[in-house]
C-alpha atoms as a PDB file:
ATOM      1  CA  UNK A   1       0.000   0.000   0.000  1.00  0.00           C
ATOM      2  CA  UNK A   2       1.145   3.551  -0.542  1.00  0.00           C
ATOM      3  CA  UNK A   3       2.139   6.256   2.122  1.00  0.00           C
ATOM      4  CA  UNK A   4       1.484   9.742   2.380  1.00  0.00           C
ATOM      5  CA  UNK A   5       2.827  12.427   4.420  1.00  0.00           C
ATOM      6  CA  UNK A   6       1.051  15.046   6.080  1.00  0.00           C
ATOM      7  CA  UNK A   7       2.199  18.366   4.658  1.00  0.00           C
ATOM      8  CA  UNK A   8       2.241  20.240   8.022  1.00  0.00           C
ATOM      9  CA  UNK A   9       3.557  18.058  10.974  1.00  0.00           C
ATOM     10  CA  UNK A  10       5.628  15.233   8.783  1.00  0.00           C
ATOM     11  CA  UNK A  11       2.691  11.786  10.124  1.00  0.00           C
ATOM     12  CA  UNK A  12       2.942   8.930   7.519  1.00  0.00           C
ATOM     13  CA  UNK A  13      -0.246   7.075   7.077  1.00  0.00           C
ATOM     14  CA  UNK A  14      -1.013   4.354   4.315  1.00  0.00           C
ATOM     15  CA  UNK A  15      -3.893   5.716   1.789  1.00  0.00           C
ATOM     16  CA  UNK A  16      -5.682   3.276  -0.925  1.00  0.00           C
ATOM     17  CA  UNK A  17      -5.680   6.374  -3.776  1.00  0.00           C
ATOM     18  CA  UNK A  18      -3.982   8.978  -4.149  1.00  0.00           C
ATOM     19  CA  UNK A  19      -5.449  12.552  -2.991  1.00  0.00           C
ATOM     20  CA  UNK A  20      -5.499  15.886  -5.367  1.00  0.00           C
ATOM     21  CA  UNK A  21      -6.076  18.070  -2.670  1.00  0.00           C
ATOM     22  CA  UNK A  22      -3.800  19.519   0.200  1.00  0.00           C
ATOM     23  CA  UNK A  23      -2.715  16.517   2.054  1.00  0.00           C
ATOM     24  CA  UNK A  24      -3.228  16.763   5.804  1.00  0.00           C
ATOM     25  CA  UNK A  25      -3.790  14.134   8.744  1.00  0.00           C
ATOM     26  CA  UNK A  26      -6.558  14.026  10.731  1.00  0.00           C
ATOM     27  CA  UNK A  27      -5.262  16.212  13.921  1.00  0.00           C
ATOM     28  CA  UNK A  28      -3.703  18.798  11.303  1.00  0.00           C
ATOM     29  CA  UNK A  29      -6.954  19.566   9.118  1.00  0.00           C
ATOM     30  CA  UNK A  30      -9.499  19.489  13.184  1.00  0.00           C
ATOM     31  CA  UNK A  31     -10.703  22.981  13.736  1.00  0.00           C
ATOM     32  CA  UNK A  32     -10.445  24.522  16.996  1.00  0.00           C
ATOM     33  CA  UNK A  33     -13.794  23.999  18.865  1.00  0.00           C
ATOM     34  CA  UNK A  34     -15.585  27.731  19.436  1.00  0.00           C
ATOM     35  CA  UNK A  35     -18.761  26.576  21.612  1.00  0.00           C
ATOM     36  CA  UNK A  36     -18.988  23.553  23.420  1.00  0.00           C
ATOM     37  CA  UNK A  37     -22.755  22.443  24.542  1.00  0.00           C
ATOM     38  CA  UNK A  38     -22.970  20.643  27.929  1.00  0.00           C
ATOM     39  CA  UNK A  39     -25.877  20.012  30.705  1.00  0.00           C
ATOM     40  CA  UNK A  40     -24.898  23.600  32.725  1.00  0.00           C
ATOM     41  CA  UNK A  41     -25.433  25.705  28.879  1.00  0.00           C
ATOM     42  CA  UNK A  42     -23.043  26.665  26.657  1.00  0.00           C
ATOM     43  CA  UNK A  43     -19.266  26.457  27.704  1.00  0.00           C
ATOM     44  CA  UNK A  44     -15.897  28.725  25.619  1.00  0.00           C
ATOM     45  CA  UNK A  45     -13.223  26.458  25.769  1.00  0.00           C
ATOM     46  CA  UNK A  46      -9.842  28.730  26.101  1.00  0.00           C
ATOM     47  CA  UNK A  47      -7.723  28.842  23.621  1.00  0.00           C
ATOM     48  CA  UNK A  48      -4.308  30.378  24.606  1.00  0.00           C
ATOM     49  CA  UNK A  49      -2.104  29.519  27.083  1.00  0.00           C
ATOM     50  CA  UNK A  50      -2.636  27.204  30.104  1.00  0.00           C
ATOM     51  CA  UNK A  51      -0.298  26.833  33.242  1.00  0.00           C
ATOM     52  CA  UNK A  52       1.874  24.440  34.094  1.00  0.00           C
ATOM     53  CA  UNK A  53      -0.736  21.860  35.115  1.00  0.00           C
ATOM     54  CA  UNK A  54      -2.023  22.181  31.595  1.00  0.00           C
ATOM     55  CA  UNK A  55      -5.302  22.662  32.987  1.00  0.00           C
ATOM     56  CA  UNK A  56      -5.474  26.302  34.272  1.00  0.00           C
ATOM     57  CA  UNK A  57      -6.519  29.281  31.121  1.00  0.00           C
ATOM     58  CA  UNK A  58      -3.892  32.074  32.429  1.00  0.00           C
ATOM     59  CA  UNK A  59      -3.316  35.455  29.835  1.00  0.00           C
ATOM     60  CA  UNK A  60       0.135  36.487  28.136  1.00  0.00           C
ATOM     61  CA  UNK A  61       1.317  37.285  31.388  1.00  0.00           C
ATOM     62  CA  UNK A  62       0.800  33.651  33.365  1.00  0.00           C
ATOM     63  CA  UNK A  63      -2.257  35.337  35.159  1.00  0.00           C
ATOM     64  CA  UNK A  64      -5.037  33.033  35.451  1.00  0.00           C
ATOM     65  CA  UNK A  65      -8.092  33.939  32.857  1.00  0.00           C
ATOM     66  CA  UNK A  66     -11.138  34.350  35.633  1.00  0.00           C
ATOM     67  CA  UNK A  67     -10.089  32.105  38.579  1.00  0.00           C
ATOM     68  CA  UNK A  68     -12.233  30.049  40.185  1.00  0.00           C
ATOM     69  CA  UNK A  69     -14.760  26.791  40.132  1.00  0.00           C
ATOM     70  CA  UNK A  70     -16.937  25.989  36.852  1.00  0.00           C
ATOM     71  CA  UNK A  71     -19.794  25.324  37.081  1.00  0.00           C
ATOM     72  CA  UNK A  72     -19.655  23.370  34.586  1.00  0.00           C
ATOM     73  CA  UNK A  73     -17.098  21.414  35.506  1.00  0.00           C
ATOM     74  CA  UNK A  74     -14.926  22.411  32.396  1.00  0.00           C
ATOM     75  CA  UNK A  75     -11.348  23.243  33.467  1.00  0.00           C
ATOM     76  CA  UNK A  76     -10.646  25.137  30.567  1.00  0.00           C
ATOM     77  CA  UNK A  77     -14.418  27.223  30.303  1.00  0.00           C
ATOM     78  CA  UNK A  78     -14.006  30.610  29.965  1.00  0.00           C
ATOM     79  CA  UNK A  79     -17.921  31.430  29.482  1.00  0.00           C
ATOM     80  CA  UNK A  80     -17.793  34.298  32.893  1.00  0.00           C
ATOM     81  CA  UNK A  81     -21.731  32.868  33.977  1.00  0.00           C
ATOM     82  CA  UNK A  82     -19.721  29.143  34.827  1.00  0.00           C
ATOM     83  CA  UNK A  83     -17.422  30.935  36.701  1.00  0.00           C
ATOM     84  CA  UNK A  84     -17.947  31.225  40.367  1.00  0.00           C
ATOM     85  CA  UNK A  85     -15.138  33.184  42.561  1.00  0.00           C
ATOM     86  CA  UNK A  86     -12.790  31.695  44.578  1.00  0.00           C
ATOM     87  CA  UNK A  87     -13.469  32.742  48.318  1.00  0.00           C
ATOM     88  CA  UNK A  88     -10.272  33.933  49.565  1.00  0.00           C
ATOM     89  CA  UNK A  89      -8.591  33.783  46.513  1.00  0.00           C
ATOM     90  CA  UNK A  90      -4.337  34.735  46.543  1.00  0.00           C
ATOM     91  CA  UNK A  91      -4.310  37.660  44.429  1.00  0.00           C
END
């Protein structure tokens, strides 16, 4: 069987014909999610940077993005009504 190789990160994968079009694997041609639906409403999944539990949103600076516990129980929601403030929290 042939191989092809995804044009942006360099996976080999066998293929039964060969494509015209741009040549990407599966994880290269996914589309970052904008509006995830769940139980508690609609949850923003952040996309920037995350700390180094690779769970916590936190801004260009390492800041977290609006601390506290979802609601949702998505880590990474950033939708502010699934937010609720952490009580004592260490600014």
């Amino acid at each position: 069987m042939a191989t092809i190789e995804c044009e942006r990160c360099g996976y080999l994968w066998e293929i039964n014909a060969i494509r015209k079009r741009v040549n990407l694997c599966v994880s290269c041609r996914a589309r970052k999610v904008q509006t995830v639906h769940t139980g508690q409403g609609k949850c923003i999944p952040w996309h920037g940077y995350f700390a180094r539990d690779e769970v916590t949103p936190v801004d260009d600076d390492g800041k977290p993005v609006l601390p506290g516990e979802r609601s949702c129980g998505r880590k990474d929601c950033v939708a502010p009504g699934h937010v609720r403030p952490s009580v004592g929290g260490d600014d």
